[in-house]
N, C-alpha and C. Protein backbone atom coordinates (compact mmCIF):
# COMPACT_ATOMS: atom_id res chain seq x y z
N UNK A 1 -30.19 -53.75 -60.23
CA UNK A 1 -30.33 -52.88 -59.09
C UNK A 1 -31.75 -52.37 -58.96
N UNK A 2 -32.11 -52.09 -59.90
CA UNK A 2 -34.09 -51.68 -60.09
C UNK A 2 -34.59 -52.49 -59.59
N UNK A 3 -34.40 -53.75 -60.19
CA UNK A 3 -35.08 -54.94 -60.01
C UNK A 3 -35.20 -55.03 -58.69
N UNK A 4 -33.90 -55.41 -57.57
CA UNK A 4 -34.12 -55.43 -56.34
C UNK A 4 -34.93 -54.13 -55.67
N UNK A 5 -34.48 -53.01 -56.01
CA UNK A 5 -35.34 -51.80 -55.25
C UNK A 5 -36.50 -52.24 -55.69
N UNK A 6 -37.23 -52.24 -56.45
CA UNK A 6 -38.52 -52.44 -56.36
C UNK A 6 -39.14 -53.72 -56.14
N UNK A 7 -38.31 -54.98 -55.80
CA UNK A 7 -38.88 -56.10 -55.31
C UNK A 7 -39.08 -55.46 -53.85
N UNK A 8 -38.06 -54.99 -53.06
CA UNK A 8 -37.62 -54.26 -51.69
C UNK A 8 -38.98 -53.03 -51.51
N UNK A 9 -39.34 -52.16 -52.34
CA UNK A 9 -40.15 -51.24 -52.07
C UNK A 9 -41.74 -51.87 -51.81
N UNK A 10 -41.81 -53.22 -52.33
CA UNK A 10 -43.37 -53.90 -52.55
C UNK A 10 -43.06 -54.66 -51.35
N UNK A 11 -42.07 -55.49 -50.53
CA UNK A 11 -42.04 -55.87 -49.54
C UNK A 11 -42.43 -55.23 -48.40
N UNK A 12 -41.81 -53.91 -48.47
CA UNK A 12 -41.89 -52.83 -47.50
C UNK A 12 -43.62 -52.41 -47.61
N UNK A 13 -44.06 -52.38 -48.63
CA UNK A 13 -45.17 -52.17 -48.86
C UNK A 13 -46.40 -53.22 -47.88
N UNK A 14 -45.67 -54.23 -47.36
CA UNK A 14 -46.21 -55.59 -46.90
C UNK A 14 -47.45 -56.42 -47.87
N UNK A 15 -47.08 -56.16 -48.98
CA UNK A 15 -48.28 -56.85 -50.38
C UNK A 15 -47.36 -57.70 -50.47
N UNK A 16 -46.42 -58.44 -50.16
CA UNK A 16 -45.42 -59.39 -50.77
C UNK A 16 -44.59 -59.24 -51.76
N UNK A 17 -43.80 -60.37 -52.20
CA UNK A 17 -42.70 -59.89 -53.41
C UNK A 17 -43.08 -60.91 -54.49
N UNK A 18 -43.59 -59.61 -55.55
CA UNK A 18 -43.95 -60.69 -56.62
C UNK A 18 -43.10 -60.36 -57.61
N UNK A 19 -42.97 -61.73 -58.07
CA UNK A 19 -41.88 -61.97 -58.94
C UNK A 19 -42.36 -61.94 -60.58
N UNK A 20 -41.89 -62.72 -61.55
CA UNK A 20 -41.95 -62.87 -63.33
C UNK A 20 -42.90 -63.93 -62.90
N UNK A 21 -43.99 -63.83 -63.84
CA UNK A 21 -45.14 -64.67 -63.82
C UNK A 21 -46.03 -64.65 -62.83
N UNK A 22 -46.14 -63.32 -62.40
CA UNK A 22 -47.52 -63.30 -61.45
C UNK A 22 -47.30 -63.81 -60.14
N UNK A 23 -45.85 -64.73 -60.01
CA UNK A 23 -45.99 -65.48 -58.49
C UNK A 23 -46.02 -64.93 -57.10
N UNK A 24 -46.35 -65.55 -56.32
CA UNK A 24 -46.11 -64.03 -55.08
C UNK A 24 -45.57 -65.31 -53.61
N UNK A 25 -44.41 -65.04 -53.20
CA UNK A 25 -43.40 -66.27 -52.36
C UNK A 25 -43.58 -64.98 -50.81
N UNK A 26 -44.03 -66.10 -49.93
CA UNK A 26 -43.75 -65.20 -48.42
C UNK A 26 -42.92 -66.97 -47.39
N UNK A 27 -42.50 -66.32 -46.53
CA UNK A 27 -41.60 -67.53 -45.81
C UNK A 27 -41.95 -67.15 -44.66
N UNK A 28 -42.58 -68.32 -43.54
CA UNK A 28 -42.85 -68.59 -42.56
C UNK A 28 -42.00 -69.27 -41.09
N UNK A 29 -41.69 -69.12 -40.38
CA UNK A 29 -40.60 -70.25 -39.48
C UNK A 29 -41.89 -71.13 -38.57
N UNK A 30 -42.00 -72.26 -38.63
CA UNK A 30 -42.49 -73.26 -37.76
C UNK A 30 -41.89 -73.91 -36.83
N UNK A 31 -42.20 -73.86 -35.26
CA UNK A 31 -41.54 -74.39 -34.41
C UNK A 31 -41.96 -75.77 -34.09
N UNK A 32 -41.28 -76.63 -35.29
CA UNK A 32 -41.46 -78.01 -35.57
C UNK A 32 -40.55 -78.35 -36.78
N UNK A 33 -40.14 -79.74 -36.48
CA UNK A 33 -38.98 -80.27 -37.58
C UNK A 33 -39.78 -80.73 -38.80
N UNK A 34 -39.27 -80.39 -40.45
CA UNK A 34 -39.76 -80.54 -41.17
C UNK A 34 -40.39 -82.17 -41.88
N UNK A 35 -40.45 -83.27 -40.97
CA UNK A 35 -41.01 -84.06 -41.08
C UNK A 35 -42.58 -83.72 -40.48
N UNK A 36 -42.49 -82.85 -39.36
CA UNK A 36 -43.88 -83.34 -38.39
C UNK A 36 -44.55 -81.75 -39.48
N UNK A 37 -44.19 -80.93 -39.99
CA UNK A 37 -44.21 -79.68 -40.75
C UNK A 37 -44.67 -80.51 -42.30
N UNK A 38 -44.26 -81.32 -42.65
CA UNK A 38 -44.63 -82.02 -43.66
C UNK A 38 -46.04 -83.16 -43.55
N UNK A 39 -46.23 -83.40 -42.65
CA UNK A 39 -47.27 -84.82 -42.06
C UNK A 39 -48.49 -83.34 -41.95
N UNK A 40 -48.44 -82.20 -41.31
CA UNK A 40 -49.64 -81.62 -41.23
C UNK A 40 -50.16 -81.12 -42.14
N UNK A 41 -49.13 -80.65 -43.28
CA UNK A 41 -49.36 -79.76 -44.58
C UNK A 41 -50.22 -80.51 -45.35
N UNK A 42 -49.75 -81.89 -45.14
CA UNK A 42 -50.15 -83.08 -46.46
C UNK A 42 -51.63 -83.59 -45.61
N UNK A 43 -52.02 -83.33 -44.32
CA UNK A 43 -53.06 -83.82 -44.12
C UNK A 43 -54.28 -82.13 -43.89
N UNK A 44 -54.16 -81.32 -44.85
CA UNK A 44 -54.84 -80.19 -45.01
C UNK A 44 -55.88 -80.44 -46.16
N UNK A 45 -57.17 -80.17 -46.57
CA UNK A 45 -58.12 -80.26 -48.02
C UNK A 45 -57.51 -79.73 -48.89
N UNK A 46 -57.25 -80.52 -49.78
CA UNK A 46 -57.12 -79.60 -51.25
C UNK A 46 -57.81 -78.32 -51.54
N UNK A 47 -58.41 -78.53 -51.28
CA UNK A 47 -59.89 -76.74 -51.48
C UNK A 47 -60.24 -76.58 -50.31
N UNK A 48 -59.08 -75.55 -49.82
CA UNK A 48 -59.72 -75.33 -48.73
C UNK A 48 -61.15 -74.06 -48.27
N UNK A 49 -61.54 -74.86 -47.32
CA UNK A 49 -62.64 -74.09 -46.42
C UNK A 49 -62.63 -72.59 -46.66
N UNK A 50 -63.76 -72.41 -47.21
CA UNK A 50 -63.90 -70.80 -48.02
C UNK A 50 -64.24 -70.50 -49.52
N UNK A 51 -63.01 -71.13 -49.85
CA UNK A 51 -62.50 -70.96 -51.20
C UNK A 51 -64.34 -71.09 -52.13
N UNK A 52 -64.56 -72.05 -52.03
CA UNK A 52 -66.13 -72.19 -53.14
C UNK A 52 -67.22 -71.69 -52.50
N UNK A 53 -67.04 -70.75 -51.32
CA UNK A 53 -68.32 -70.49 -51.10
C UNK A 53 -68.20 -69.05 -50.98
N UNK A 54 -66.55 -68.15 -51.34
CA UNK A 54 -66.91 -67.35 -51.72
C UNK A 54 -67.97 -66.57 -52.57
N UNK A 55 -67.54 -66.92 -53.62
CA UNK A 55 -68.84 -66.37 -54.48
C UNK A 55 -69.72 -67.42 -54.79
N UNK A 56 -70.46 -67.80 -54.57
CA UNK A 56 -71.66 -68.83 -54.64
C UNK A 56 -71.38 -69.31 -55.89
N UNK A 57 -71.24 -68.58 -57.08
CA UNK A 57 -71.09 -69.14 -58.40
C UNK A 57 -69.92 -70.30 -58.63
N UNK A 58 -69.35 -70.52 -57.82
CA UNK A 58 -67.93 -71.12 -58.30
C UNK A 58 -68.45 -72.24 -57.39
N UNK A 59 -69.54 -72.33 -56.59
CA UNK A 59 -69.46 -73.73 -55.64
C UNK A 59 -69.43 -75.04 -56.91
N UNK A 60 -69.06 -75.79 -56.79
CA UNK A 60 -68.81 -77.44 -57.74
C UNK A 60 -68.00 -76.99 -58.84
N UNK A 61 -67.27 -75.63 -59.24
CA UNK A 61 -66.87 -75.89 -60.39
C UNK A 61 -65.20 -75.59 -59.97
N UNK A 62 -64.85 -74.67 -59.16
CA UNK A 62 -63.56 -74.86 -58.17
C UNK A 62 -62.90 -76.22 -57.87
N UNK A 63 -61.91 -76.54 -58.29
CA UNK A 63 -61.52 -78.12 -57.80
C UNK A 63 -59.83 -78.09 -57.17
N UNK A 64 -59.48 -78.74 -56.66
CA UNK A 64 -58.15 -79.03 -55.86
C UNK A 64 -57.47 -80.13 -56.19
N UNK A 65 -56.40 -80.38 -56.14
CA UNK A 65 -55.67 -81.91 -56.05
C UNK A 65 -54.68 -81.43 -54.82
N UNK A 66 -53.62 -82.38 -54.43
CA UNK A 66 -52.07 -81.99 -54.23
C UNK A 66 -51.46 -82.79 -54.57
N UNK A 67 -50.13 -82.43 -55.20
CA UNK A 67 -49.18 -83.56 -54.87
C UNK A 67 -47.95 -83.42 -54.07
N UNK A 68 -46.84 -84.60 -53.72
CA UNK A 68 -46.20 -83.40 -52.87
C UNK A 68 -44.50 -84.71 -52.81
N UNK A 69 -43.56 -83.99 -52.54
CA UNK A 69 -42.10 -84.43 -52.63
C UNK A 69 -42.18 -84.68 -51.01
N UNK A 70 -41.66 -86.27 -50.11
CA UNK A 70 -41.87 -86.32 -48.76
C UNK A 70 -40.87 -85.12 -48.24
N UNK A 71 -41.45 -84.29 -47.38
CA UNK A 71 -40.55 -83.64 -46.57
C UNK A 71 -39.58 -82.64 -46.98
N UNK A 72 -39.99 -82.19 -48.29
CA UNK A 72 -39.58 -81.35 -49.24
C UNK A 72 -40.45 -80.30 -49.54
N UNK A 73 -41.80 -80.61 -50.11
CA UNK A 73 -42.62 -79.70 -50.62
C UNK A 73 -44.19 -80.35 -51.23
N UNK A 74 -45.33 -79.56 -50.41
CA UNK A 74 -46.55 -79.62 -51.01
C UNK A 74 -47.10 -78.85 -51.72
N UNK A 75 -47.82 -79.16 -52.63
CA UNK A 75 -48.23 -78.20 -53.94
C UNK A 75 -49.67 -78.58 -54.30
N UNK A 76 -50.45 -77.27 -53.96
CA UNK A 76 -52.20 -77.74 -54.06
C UNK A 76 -52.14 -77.40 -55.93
N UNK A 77 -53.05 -77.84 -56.82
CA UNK A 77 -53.24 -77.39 -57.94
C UNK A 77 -55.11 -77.62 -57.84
N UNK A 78 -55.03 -76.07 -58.50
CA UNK A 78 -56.19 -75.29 -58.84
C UNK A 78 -57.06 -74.83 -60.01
N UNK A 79 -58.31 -76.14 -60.05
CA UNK A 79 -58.64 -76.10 -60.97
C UNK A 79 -60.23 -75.58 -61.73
N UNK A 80 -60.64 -75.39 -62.80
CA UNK A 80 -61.53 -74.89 -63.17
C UNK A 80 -62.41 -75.51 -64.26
N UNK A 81 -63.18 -76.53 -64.29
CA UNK A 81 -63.82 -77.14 -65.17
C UNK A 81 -62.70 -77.52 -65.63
N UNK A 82 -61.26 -78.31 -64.57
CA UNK A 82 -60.51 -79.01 -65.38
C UNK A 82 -59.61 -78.62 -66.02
N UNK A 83 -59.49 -77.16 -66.44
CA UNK A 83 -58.02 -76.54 -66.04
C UNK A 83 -57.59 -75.85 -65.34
N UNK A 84 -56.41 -76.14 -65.31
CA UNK A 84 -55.60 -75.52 -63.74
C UNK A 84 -55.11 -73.90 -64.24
N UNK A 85 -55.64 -73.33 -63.15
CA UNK A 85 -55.64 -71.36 -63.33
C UNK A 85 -54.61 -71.59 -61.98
N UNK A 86 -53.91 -71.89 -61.48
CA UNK A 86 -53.55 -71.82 -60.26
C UNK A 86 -52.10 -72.84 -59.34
N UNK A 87 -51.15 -72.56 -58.65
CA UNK A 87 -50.37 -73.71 -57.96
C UNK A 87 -50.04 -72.47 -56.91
N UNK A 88 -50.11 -73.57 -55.71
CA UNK A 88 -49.57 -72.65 -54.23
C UNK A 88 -48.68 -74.25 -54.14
N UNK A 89 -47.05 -73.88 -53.84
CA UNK A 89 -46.26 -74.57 -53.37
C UNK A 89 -46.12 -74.34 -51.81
N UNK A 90 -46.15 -75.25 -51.22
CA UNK A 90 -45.08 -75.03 -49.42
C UNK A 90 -43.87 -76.09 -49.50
N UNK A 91 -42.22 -75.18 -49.76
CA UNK A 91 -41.55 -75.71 -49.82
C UNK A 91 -41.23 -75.69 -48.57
N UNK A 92 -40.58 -76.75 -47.98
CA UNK A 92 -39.97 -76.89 -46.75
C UNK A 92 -38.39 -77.30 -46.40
N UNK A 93 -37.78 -76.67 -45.72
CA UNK A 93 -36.52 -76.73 -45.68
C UNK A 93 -35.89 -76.77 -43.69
N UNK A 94 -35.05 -76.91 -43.07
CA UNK A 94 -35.09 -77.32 -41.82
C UNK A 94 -34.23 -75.85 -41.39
N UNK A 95 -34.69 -75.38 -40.19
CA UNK A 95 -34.45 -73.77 -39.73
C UNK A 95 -33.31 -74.60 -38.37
N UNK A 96 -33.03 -73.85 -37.63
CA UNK A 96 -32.68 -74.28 -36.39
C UNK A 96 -33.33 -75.71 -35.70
N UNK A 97 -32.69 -75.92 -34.63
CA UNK A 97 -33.30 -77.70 -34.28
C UNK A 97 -34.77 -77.54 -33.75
N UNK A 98 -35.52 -78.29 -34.18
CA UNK A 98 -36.92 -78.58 -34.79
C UNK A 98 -37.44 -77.00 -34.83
N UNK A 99 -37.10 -76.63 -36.02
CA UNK A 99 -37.94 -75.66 -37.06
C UNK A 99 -37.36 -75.55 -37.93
N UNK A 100 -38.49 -75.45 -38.95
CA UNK A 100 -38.85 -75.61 -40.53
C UNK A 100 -39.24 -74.46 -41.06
N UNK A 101 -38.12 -73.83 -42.16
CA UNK A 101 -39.03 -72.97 -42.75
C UNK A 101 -39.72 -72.52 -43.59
N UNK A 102 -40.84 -72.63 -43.79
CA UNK A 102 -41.67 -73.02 -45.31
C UNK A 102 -41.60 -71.92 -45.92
N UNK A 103 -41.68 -71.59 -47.01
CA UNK A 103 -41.36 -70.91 -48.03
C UNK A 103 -42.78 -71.41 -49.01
N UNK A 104 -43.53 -70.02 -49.22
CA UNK A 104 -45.45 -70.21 -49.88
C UNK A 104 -44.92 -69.41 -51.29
N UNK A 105 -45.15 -70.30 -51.92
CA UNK A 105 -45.12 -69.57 -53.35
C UNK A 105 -46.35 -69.29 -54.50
N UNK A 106 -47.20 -68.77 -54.47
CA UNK A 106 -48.41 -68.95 -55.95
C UNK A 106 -48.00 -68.89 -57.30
N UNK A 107 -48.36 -69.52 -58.23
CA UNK A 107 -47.85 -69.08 -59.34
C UNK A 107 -49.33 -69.18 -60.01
N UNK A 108 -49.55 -67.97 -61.31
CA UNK A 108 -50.68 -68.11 -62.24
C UNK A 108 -49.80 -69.46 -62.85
N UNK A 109 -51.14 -69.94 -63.36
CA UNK A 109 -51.02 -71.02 -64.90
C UNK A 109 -52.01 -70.26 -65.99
N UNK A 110 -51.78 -70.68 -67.18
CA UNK A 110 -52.28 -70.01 -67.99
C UNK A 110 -53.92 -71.62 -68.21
N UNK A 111 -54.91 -71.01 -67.79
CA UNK A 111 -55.72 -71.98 -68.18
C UNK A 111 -55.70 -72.65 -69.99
N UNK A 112 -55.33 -71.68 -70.80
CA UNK A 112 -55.70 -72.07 -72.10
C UNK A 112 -54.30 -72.44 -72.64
N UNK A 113 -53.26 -72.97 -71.84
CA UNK A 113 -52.11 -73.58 -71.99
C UNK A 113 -52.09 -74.49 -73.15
N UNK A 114 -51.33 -74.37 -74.70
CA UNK A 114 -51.45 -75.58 -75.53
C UNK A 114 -52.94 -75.53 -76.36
N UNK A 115 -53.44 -74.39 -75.74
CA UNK A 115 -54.86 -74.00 -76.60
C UNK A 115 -54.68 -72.96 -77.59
N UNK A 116 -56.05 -72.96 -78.38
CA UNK A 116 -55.69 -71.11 -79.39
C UNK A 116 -55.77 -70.25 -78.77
N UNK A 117 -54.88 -69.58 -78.66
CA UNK A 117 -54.29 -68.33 -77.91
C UNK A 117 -55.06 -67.02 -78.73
N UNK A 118 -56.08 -67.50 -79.67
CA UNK A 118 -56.88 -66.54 -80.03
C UNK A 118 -57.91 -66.11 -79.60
N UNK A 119 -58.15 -67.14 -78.70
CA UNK A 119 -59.99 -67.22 -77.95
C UNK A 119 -59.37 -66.09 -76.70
N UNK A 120 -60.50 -65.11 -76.50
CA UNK A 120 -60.09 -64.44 -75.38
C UNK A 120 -59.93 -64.85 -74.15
N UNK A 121 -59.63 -64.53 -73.43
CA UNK A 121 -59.41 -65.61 -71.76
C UNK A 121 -60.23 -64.59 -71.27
N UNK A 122 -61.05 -64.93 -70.24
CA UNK A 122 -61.35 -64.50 -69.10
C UNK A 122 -59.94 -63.94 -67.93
N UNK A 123 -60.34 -63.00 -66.94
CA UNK A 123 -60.04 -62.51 -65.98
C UNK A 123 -60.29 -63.49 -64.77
N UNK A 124 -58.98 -63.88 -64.50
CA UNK A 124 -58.87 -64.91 -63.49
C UNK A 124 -57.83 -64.45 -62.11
N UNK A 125 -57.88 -63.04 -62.45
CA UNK A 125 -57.17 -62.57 -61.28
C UNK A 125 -57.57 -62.14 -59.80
N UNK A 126 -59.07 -61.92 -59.74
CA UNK A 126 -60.06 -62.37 -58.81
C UNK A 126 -59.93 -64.07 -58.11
N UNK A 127 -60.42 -64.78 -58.78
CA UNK A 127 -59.97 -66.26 -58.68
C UNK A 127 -58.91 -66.80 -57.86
N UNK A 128 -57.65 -66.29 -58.63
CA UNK A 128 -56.41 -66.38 -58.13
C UNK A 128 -56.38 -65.93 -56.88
N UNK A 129 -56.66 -64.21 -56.94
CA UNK A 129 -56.75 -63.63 -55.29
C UNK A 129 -57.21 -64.74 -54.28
N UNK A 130 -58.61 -65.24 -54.64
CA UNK A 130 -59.12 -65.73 -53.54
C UNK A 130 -58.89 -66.57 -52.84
N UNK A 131 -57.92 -67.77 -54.17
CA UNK A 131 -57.46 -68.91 -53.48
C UNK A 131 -56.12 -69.16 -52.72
N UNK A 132 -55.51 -68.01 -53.59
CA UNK A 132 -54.05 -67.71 -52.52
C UNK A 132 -54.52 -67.33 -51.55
N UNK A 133 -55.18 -66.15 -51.07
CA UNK A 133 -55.78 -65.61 -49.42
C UNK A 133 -56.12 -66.82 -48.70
N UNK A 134 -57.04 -67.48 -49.60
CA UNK A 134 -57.56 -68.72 -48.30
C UNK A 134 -56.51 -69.59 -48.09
N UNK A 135 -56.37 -70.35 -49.24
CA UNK A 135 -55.10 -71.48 -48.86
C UNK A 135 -53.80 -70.87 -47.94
N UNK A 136 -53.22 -69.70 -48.14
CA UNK A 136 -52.46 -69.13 -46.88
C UNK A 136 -52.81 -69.22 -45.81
N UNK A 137 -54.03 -68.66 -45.47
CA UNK A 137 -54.78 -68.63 -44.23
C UNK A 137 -55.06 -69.87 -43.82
N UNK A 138 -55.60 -70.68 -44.40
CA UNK A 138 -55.57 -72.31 -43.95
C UNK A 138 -54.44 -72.88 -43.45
N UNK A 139 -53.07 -72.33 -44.46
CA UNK A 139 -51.78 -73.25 -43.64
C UNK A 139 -51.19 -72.07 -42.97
N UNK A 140 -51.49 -71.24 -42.71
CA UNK A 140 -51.26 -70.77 -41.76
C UNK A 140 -52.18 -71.03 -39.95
N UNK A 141 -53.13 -71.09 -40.52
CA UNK A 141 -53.94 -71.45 -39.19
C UNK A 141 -53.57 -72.56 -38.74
N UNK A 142 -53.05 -73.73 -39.44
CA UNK A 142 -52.75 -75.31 -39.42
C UNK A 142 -51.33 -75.18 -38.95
N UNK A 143 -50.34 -74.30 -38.98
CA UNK A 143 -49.33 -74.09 -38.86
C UNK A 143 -48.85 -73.55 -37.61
N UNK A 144 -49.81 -71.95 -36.97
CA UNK A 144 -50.09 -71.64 -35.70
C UNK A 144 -50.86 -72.40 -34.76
N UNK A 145 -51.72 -73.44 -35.32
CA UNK A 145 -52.67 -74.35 -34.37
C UNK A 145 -53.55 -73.72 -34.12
N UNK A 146 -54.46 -72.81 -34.74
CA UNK A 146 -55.56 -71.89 -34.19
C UNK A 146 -56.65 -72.24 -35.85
N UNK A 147 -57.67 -71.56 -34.97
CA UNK A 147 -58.41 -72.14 -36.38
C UNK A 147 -58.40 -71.04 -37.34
N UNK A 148 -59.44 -71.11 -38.29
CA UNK A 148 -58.90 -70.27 -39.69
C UNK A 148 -59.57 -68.82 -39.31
N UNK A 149 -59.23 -67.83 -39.84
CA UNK A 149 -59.71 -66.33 -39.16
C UNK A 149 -61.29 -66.31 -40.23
N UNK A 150 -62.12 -66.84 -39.44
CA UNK A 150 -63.57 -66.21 -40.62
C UNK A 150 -63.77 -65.22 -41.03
N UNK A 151 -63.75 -64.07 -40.00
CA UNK A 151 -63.64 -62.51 -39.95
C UNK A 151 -62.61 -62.14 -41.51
N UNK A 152 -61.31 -62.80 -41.67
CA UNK A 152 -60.79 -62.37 -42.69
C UNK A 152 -61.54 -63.04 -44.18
N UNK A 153 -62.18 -63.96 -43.99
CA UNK A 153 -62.69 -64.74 -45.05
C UNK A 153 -64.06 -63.81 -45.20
N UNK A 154 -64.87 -63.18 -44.28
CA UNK A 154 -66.06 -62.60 -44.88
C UNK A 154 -65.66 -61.23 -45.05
N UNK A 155 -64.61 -60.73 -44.74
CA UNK A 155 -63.67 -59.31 -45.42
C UNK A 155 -63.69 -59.57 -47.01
N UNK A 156 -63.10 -60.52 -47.26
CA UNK A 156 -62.70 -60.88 -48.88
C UNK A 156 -63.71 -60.95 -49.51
N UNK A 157 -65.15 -61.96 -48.96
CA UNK A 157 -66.70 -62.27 -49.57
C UNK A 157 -66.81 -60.47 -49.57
N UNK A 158 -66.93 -59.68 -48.31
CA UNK A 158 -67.38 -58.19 -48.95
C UNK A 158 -66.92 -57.79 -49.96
N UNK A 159 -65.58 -57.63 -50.25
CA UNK A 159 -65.00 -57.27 -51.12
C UNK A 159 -65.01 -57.60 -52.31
N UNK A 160 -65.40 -58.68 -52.43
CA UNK A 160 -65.75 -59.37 -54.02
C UNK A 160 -66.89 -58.64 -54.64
N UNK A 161 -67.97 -59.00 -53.53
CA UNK A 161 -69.46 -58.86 -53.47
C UNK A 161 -69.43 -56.99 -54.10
N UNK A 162 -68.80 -56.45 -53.41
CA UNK A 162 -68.82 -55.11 -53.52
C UNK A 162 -68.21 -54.43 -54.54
N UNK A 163 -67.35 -55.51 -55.42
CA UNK A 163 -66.87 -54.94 -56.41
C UNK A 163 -67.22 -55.95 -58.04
N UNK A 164 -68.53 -55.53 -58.64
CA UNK A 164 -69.23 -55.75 -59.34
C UNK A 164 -68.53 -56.63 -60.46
N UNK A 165 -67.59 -55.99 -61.04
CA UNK A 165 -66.45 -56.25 -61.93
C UNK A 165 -65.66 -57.66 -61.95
N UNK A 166 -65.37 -57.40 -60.57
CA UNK A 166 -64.56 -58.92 -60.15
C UNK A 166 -65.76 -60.03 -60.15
N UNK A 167 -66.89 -59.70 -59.55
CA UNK A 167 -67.78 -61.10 -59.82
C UNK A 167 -67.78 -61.38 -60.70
N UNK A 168 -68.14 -60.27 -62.03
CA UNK A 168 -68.68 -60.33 -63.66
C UNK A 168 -67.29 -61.59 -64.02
N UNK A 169 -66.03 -60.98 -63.36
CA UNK A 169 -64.59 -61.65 -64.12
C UNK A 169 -64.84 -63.15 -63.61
N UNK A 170 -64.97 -63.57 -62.44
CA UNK A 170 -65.16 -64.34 -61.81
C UNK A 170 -66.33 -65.83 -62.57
N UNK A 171 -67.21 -64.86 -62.61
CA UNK A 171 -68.65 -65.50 -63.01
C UNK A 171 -68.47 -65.94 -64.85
N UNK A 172 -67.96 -65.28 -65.21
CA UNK A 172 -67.44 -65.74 -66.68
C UNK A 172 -66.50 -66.77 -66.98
N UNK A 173 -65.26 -66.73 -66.19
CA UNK A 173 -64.51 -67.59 -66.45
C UNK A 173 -65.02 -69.28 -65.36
N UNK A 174 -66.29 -68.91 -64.66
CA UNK A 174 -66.81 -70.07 -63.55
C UNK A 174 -67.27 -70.63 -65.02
N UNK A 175 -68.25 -69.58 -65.37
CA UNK A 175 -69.17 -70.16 -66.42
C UNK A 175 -68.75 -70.95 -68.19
N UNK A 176 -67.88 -69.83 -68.26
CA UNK A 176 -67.39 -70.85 -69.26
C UNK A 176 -66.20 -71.81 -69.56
N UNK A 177 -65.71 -71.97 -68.57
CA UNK A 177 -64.38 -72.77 -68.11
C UNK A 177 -63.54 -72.84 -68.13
N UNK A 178 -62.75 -72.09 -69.48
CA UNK A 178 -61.82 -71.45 -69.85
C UNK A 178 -61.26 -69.90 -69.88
N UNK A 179 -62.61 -69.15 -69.45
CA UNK A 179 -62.89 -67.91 -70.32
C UNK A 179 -63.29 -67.89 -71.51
N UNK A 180 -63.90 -68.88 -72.14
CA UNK A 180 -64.19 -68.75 -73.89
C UNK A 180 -65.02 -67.95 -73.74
N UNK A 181 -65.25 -66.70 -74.24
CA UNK A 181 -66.68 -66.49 -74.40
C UNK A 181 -67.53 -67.01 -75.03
N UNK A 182 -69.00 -66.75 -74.33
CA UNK A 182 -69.96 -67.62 -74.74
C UNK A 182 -70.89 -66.88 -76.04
N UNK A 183 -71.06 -67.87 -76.82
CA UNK A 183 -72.49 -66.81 -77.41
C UNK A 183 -74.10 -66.93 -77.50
């Protein structure tokens, strides 16, 4: 009963509902059948537009793949000198006749997965922020047919920029790939 009130109180909050493991799921309705909902998702960049030029430091070391189930679900994975800090799913499922309703899920990965869990990790929750904001905003813009909101993308660059801390977190785990610290 907690559990739901306070999934319910963070909804209401409009920050989304995040779940066990950091994930954070919002659901969209598209007025289109989940084949033609599936053909646009899968023809979107892996890294999308923004994402590495947020903070200048991360340009070439930010990387993307997708893979994806036909007409089921696309899934970008988000990577960092090669490990993945990151997965945004768009599951797709069929709403009323032609609409689809996708269902956006993020989940953290633990970069040092299968590694010594003794080395400190870097702060990758900056990171994370940035690429869930954009990649939403991308399939969302791809989704409404309008282009991507810049205005919200140089909101987020202020906000980084302006908060010293998050670059430092940012710029450490760019720099050393894992979070290892360096010496």
């Amino acid at each position: 009963m907690s559990k739901a009130l306070g999934l319910f109180g963070i909804g209401v909050v409009g920050i989304g509902v995040y779940v066990v493991m950091g994930a954070m799921s919002e659901t969209k309705i598209h007025a289109r059948p989940v084949d033609a909902t599936f053909a646009e998702l899968r023809a979107l960049p892996a890294v999308p537009r923004g994402v590495s030029n947020l903070v200048g430091v991360l340009q070439s070391k930010v990387s993307a793949y997708t893979d994806s189930v036909p007409n089921q679900s696309v899934t970008w994975h988000f990577t960092l000198k090669g490990h993945e800090f990151g997965r945004y799913t768009a599951s797709l499922s069929p709403e009323e006749a032609n609409e689809s309703r996708v269902e956006f899920r993020f989940e953290n990965v633990d970069p040092l997965a299968g590694q010594d869990q003794a080395v400190p990790a870097a702060d990758f929750s900056v990171l994370r922020s940035v690429v869930r904001k954009v990649t939403y905003e991308q399939i969302s813009a791809a989704l409404d047919g309008r282009p991507m909101d810049r205005e919200k993308i140089k909101r987020m660059q202020s906000a980084i920029v302006a908060d010293p801390d998050a670059v430092l977190g940012v710029a450490q785990a760019s720099l050393n790939g894992t979070g290892q610290a360096s010496d």
